[in-house]
C-alpha atoms as a PDB file:
ATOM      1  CA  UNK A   1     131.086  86.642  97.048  1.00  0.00           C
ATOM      2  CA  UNK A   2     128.440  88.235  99.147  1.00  0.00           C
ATOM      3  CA  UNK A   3     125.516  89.621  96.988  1.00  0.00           C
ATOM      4  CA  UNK A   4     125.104  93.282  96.983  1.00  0.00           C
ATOM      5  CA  UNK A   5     122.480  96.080  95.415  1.00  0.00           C
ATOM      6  CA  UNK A   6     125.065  98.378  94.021  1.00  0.00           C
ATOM      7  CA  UNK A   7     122.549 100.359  90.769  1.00  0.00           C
ATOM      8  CA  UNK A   8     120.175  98.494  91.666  1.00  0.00           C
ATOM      9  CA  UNK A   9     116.928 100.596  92.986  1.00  0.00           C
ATOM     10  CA  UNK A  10     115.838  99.034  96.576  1.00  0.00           C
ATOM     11  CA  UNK A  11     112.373  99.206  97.840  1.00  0.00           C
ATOM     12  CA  UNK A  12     111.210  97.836 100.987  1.00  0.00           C
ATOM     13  CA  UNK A  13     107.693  98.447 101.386  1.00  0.00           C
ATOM     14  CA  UNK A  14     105.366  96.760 104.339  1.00  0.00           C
ATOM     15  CA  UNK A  15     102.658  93.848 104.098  1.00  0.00           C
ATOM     16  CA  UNK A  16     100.118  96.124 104.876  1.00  0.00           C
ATOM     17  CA  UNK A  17     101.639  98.842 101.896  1.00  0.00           C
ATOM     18  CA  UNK A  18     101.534  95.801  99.462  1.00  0.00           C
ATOM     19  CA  UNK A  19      98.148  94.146 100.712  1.00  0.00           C
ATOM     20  CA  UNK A  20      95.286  94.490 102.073  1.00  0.00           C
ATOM     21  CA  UNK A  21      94.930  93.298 105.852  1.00  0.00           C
ATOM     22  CA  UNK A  22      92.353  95.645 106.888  1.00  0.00           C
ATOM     23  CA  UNK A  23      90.327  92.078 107.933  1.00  0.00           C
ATOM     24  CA  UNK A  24      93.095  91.070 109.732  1.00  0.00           C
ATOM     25  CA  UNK A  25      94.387  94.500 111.454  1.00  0.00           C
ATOM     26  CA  UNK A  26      90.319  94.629 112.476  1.00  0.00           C
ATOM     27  CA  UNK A  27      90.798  91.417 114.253  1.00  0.00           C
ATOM     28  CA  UNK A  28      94.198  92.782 115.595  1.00  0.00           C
ATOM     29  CA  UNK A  29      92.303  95.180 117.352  1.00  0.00           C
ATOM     30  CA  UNK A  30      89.449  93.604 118.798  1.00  0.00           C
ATOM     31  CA  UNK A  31      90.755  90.155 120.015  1.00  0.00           C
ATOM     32  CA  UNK A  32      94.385  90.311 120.293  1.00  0.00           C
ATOM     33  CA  UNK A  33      97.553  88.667 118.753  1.00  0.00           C
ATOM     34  CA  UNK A  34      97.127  85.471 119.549  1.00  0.00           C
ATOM     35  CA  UNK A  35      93.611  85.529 117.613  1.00  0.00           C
ATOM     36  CA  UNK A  36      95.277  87.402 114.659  1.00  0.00           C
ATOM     37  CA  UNK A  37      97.883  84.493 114.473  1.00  0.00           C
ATOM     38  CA  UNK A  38      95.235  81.915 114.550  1.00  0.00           C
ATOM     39  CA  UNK A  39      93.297  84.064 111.829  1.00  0.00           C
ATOM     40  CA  UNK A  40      96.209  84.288 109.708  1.00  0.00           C
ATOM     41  CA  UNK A  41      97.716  80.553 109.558  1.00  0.00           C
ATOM     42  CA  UNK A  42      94.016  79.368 109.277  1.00  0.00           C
ATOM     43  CA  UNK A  43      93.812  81.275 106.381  1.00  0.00           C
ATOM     44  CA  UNK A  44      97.115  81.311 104.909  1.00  0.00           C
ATOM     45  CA  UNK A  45      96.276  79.531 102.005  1.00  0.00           C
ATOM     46  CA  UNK A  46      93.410  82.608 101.141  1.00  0.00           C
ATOM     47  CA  UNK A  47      94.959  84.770  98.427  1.00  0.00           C
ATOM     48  CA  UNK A  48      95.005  88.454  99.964  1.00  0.00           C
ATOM     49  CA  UNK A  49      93.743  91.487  97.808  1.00  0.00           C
ATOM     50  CA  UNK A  50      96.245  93.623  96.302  1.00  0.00           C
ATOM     51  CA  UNK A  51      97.058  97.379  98.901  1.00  0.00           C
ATOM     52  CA  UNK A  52      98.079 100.779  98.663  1.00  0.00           C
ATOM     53  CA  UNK A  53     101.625 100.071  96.899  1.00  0.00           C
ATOM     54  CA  UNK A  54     100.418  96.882  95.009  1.00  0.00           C
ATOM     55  CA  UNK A  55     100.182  98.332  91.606  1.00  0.00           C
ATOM     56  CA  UNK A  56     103.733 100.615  92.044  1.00  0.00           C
ATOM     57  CA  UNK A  57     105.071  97.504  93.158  1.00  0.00           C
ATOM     58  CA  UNK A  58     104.338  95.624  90.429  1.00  0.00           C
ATOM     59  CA  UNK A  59     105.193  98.724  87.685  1.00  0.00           C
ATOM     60  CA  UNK A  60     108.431  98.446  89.293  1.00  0.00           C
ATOM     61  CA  UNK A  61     109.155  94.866  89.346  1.00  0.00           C
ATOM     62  CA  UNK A  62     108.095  95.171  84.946  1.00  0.00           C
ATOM     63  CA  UNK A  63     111.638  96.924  84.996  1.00  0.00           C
ATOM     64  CA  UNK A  64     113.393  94.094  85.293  1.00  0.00           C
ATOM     65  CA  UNK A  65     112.140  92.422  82.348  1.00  0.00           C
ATOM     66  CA  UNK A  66     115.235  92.549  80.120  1.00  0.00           C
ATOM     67  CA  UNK A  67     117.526  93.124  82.280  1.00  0.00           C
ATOM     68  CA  UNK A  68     120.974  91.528  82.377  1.00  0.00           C
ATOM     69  CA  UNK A  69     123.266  90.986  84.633  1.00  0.00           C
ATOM     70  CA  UNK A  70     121.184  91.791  87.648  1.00  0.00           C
ATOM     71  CA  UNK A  71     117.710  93.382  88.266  1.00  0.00           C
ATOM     72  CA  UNK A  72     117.062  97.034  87.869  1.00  0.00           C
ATOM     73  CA  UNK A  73     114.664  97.150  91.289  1.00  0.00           C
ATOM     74  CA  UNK A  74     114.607  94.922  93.907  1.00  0.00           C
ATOM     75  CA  UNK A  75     111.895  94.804  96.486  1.00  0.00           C
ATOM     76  CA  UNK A  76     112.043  93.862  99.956  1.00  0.00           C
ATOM     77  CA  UNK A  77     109.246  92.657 102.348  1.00  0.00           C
ATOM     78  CA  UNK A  78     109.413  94.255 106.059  1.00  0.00           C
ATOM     79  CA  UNK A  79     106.460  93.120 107.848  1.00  0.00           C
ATOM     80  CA  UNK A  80     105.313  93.512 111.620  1.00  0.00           C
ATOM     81  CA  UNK A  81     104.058  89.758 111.087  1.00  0.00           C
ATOM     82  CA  UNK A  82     106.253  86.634 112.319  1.00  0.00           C
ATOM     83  CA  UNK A  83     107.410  84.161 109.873  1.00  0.00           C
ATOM     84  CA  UNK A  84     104.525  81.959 111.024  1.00  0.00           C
ATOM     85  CA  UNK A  85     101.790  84.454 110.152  1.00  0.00           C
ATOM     86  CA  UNK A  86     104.276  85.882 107.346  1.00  0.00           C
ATOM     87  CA  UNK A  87     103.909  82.893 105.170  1.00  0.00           C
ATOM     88  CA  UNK A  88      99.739  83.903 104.160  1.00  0.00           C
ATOM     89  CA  UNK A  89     101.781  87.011 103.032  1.00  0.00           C
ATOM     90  CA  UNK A  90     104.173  85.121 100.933  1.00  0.00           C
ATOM     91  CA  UNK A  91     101.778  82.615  99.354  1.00  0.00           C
ATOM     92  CA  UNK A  92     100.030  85.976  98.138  1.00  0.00           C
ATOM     93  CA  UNK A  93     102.964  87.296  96.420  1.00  0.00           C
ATOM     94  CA  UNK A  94     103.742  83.901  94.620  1.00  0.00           C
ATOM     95  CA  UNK A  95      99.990  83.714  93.402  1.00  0.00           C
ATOM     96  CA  UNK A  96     100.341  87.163  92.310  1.00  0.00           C
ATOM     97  CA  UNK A  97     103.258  86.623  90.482  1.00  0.00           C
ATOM     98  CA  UNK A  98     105.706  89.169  92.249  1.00  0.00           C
ATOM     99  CA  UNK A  99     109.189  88.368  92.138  1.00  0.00           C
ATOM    100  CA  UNK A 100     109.768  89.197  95.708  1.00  0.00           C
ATOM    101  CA  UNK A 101     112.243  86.602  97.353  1.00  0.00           C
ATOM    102  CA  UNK A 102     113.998  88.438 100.402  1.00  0.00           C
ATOM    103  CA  UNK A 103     112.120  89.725 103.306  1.00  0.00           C
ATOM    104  CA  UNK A 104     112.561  90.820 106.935  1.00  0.00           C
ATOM    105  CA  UNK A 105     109.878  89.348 109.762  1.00  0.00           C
ATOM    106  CA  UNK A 106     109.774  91.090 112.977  1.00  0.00           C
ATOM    107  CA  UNK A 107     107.291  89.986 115.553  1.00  0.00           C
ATOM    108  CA  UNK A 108     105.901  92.874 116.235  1.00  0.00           C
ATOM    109  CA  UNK A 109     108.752  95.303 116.723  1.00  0.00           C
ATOM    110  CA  UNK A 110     109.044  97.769 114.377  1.00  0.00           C
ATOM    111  CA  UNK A 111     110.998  96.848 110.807  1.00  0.00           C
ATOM    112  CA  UNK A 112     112.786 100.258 109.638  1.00  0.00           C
ATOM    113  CA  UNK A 113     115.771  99.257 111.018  1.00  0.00           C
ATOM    114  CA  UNK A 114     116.240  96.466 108.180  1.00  0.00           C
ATOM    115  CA  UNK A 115     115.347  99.061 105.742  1.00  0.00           C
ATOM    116  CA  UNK A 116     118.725 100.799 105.980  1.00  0.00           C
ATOM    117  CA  UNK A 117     120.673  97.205 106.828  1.00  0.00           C
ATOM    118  CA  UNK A 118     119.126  96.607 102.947  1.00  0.00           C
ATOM    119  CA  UNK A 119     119.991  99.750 101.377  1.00  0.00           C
ATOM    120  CA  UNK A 120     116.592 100.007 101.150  1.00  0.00           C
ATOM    121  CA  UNK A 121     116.206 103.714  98.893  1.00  0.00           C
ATOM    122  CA  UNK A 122     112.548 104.261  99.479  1.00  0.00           C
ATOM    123  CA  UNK A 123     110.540 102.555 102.798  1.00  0.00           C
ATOM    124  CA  UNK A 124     106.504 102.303 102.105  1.00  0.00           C
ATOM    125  CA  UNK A 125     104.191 101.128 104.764  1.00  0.00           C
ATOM    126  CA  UNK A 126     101.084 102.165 106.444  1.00  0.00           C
ATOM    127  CA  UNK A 127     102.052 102.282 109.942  1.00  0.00           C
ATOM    128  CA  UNK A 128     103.309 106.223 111.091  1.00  0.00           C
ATOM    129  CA  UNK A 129     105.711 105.274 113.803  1.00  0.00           C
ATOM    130  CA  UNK A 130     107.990 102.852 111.630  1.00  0.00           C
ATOM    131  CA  UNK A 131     107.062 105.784 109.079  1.00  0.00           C
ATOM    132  CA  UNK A 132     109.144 108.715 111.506  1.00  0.00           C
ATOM    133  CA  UNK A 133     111.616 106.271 112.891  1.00  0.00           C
ATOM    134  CA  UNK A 134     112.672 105.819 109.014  1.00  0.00           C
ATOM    135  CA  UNK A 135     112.862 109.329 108.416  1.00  0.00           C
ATOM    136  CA  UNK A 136     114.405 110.137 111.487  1.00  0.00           C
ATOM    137  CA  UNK A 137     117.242 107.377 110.392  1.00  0.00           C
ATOM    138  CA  UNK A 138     117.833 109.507 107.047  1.00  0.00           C
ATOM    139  CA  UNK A 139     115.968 106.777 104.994  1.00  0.00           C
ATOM    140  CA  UNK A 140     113.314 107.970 102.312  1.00  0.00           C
ATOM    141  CA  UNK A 141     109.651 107.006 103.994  1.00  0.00           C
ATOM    142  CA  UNK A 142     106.213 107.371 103.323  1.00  0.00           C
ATOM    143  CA  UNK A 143     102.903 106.687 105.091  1.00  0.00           C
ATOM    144  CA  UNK A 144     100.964 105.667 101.957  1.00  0.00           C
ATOM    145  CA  UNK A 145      97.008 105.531 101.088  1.00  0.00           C
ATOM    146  CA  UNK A 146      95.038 104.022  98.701  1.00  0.00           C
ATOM    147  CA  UNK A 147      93.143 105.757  96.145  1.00  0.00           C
ATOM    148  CA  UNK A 148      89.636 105.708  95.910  1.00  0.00           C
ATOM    149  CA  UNK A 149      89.821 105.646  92.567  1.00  0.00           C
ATOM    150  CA  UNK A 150      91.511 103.520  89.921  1.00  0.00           C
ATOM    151  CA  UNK A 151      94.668 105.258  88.799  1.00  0.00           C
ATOM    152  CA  UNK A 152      97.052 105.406  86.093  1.00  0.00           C
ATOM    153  CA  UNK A 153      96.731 102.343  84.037  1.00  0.00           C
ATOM    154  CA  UNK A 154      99.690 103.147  81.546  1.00  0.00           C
ATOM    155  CA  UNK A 155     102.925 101.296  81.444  1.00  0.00           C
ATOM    156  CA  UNK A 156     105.208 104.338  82.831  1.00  0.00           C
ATOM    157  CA  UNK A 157     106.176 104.634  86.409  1.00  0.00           C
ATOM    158  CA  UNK A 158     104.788 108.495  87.243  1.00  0.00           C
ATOM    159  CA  UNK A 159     106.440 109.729  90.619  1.00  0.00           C
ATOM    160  CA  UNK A 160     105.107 113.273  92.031  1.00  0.00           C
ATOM    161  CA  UNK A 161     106.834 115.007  94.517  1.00  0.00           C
ATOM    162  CA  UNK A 162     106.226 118.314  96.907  1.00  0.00           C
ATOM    163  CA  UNK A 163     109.716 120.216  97.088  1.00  0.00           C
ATOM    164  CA  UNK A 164     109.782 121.722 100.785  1.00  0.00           C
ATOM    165  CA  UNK A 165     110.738 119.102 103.376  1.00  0.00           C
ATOM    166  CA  UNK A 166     110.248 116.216 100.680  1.00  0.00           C
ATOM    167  CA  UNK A 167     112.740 116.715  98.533  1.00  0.00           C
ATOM    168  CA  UNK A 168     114.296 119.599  99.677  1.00  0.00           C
ATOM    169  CA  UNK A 169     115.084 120.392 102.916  1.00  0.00           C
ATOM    170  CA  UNK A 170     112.080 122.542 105.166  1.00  0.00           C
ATOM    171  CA  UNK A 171     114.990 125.533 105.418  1.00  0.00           C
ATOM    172  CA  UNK A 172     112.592 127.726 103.547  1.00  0.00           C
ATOM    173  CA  UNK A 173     109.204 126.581 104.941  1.00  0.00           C
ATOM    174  CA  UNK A 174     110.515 127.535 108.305  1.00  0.00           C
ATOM    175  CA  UNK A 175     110.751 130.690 107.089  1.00  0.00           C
ATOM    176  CA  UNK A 176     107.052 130.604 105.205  1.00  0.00           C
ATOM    177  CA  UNK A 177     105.628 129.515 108.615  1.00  0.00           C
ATOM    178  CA  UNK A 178     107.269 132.033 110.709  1.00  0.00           C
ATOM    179  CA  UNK A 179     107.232 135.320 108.599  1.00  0.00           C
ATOM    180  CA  UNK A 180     104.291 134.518 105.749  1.00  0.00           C
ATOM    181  CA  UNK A 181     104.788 134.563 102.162  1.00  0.00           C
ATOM    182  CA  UNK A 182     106.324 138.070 101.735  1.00  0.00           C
ATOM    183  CA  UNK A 183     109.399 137.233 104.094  1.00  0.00           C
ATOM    184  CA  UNK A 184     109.555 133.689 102.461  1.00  0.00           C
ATOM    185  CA  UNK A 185     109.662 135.539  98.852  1.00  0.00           C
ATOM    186  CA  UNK A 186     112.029 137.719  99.798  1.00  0.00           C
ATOM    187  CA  UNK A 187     114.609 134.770 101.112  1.00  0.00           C
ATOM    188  CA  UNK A 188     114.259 132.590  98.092  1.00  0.00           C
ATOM    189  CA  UNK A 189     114.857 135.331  95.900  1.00  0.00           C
ATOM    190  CA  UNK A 190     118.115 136.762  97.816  1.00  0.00           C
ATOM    191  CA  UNK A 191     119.620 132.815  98.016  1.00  0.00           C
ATOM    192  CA  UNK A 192     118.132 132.236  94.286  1.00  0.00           C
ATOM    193  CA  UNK A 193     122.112 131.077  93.402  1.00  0.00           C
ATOM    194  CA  UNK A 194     122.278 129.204  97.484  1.00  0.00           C
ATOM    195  CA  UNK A 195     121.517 125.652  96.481  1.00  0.00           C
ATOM    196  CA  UNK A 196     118.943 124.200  98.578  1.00  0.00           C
ATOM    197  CA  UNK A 197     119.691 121.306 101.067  1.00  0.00           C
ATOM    198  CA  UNK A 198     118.621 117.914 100.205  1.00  0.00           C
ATOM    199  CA  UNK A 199     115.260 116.527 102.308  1.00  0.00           C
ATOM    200  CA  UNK A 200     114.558 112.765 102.829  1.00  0.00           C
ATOM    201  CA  UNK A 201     113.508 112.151  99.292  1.00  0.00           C
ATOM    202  CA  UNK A 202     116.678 113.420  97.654  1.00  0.00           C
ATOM    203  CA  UNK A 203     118.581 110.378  97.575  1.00  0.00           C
ATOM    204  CA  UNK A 204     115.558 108.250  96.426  1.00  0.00           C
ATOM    205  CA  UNK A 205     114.853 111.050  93.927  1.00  0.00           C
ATOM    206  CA  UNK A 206     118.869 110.420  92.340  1.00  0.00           C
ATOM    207  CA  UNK A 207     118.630 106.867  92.200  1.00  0.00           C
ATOM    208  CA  UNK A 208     115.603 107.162  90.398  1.00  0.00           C
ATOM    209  CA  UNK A 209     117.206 109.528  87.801  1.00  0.00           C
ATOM    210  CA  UNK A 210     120.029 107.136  87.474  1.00  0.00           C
ATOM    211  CA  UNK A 211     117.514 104.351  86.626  1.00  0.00           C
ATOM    212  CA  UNK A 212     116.378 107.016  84.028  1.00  0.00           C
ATOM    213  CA  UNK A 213     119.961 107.103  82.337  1.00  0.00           C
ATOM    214  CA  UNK A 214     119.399 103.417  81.645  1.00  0.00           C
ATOM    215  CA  UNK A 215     117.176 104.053  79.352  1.00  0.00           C
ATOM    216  CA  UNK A 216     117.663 107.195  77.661  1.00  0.00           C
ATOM    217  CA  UNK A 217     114.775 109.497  77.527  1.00  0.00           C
ATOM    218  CA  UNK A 218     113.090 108.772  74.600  1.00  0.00           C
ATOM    219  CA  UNK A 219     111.972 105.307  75.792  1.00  0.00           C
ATOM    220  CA  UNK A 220     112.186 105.699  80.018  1.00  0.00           C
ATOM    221  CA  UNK A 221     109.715 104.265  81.365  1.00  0.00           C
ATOM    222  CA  UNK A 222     110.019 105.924  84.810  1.00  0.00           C
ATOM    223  CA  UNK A 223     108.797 109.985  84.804  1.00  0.00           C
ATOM    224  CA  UNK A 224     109.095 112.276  87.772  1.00  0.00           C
ATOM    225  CA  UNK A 225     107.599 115.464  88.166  1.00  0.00           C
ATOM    226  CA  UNK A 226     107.843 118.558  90.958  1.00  0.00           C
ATOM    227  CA  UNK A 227     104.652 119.670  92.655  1.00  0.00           C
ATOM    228  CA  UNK A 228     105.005 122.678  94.226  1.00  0.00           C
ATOM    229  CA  UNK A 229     103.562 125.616  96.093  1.00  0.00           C
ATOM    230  CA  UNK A 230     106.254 127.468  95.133  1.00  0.00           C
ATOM    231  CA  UNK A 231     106.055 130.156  91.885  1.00  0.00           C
ATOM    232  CA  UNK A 232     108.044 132.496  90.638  1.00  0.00           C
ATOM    233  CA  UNK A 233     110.445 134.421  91.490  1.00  0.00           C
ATOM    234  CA  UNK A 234     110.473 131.169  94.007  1.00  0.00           C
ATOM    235  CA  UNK A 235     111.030 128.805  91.457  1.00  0.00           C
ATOM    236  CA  UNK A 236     114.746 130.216  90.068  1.00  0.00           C
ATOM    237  CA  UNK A 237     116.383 128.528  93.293  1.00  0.00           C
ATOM    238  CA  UNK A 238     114.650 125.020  93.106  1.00  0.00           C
ATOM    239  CA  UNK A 239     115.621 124.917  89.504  1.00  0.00           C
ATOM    240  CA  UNK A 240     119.583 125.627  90.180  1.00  0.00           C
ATOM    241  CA  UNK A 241     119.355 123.562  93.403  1.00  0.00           C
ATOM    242  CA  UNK A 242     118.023 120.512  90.702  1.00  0.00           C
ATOM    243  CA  UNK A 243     120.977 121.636  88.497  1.00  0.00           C
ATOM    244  CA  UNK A 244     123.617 121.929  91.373  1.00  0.00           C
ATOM    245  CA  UNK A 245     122.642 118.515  92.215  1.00  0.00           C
ATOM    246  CA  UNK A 246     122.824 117.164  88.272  1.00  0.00           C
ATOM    247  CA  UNK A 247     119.412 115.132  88.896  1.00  0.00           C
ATOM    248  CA  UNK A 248     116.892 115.026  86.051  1.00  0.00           C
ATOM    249  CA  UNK A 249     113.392 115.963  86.841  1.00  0.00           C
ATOM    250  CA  UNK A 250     110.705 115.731  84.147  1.00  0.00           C
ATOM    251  CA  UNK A 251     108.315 117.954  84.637  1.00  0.00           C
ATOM    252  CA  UNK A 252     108.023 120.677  87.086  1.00  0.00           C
ATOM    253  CA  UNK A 253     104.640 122.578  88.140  1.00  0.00           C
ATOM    254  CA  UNK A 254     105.049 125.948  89.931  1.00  0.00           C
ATOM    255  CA  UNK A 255     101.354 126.328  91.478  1.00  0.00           C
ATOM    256  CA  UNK A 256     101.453 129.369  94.057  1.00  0.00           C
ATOM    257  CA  UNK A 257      99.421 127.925  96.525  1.00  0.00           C
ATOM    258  CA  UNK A 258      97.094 126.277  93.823  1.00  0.00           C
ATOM    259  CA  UNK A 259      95.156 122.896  94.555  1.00  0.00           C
ATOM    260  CA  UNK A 260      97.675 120.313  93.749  1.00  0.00           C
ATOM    261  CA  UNK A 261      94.981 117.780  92.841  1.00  0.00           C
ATOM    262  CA  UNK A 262      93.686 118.257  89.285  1.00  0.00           C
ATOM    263  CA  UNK A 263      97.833 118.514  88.000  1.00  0.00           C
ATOM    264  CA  UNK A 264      98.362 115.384  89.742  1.00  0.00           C
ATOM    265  CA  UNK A 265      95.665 113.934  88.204  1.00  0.00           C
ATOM    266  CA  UNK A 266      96.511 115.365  84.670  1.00  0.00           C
ATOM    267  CA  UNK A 267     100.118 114.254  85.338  1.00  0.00           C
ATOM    268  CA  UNK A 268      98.573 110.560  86.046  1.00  0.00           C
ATOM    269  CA  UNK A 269     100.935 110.071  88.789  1.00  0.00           C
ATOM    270  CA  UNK A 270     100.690 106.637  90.048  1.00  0.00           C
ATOM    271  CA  UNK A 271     102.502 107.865  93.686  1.00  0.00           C
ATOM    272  CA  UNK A 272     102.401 111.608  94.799  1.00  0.00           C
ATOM    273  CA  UNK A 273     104.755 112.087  98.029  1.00  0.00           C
ATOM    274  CA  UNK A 274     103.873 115.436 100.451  1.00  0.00           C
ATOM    275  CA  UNK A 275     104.835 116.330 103.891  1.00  0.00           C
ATOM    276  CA  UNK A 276     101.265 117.959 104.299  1.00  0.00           C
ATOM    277  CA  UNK A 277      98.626 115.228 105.604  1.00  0.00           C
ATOM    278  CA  UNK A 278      95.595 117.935 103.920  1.00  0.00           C
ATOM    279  CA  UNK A 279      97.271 117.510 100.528  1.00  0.00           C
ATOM    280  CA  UNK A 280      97.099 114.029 101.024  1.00  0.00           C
ATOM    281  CA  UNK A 281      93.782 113.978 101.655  1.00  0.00           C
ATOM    282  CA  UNK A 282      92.877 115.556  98.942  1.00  0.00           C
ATOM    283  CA  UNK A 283      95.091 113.469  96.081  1.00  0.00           C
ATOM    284  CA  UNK A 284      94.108 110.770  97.136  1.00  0.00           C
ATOM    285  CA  UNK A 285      90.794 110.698  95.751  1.00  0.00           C
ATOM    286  CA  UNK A 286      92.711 110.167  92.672  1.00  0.00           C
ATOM    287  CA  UNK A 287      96.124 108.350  92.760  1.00  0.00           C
ATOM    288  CA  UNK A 288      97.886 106.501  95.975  1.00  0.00           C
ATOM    289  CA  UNK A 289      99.806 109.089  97.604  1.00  0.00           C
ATOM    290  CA  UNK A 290     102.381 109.454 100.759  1.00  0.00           C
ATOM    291  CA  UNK A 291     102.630 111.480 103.747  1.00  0.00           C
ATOM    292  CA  UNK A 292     106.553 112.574 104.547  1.00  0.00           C
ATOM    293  CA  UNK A 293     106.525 113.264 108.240  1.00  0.00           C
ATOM    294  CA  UNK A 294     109.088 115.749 107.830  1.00  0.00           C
ATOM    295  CA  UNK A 295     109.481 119.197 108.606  1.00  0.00           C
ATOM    296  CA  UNK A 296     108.043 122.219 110.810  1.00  0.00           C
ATOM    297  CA  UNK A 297     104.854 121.437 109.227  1.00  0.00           C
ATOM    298  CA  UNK A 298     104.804 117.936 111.364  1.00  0.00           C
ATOM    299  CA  UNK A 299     106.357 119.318 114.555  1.00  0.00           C
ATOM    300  CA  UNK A 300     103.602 121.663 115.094  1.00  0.00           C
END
């Protein structure tokens, strides 16, 4: 019987997300791909430092530590790289001790296609193109950056997420962006009992909360929060939207138009996901954090 992931939580995340190949990308860049190739088998035996996602990564794979029948999360390797240059890659994950076994090699085209053929709930990488052709296939993506700082060091998984065009849809920044905050507070408040529609990070968001249930929540190790722009009378309609949709979030953080920074920091969120590249920016200073190419916000 073929195997499947059914409640299982799939992540495919990039070499580049899970390592650091800034050495290699640099050479890449200046001397070509046959030189990268050469650089890479040559040195394939070099254990590579840990990237952007390495620490989520291996959070996530702790999950699975007790569990029975099948694991809880189950991450997938989509790399740029062929399986000649690939294997450096893999040697690092076995020397690091990451229970990573299936993986996708692509020779240089672009690997967000196997993201979806894997069920893949949440695609990480640091390239923006495979980034937006995920997205644009309905599958949960994020450009992510490392911090520049070391982040949370706890045993919980802490996932932080903007609401408007992450996971919501943009409906009601559209309206921010073209009438200003008076027009935008006057259509939240008149569809306050108008569920929102779900963005690219609602589906990712549900599995998540069914990973939750596992557990129960006096033990979970997994904790999500909102991080929003939005206050009240704003907030009434993301709350029933969350309600409508029966998903779980832990903490919520109404800001009206507040730095997000500091409460992302005081959440100790070890991934923060936001549609706006100057938020970004700005978090990560503290914690790794993901750009969502999503929205009018990106269009412009």
């Amino acid at each position: 019987m073929p195997m499947d992931f059914k409640d299982t939580l799939v992540i495919a995340i990039s070499s580049t997300a899970l390592f650091d190949l800034a050495e290699s990308h640099r050479i890449y860049m200046e001397s070509g791909v046959n030189s990268y190739a050469q650089y890479q088998i040559d040195h394939e035996d070099e254990l590579l430092k840990p990237g952007a996602a390495f620490g989520l990564v291996r959070k996530l794979l702790a999950l699975n530590e007790g569990a029975k029948d099948k694991p809880r999360v189950e991450v997938i390797l989509l790399s740029r790289n062929s399986a000649d240059t690939g294997l450096r890659v893999f040697n690092s994950i076995e020397n690091h001790r990451l229970h990573i076994t299936r993986a996708a090699f692509t020779s240089g085209n672009s690997p967000y296609l196997y993201a979806e053929a894997f069920g893949a709930h949440l695609f990480l990488s640091t390239n923006p193109v495979d980034v937006t052709q995920a997205i644009e296939a309905g599958i949960a993506a994020a450009t992510i950056v490392a911090p520049t700082q070391a982040g949370n060091e706890s045993d919980i998984i802490k996932f932080a997420f903007d609401g408007d065009a992450v996971l919501f849809s943009d409906e009601s920044e559209q309206i921010f962006q073209s009438g200003g905050l008076e027009e935008f507070t006057k259509h939240e408040k008149a569809s306050a009992q108008k569920p929102l529609e779900g963005g690219p990070f609602k589906n990712f968001l549900a599995a998540l909360h069914k990973l939750q249930k596992e557990f129960g929540t006096e033990d979970c190790p997994i904790r999500t929060a909102l991080v929003t722009a939005r206050s009240a009378p704003a907030h009434e309609r993301v709350i029933r939207t969350l309600r409508y949709w029966d998903i779980r979030i832990d903490e919520a953080l109404f800001l009206g138009g507040m730095d997000k920074t500091r409460f992302l920091k005081a959440f100790g969120a070890d991934v923060f996901f936001d549609d706006q590249e100057g938020h970004i920016e700005r978090a990560r200073e503290h914690i790794a954090s993901g750009h969502v190419p999503n929205g009018v916000i990106n269009k412009k």
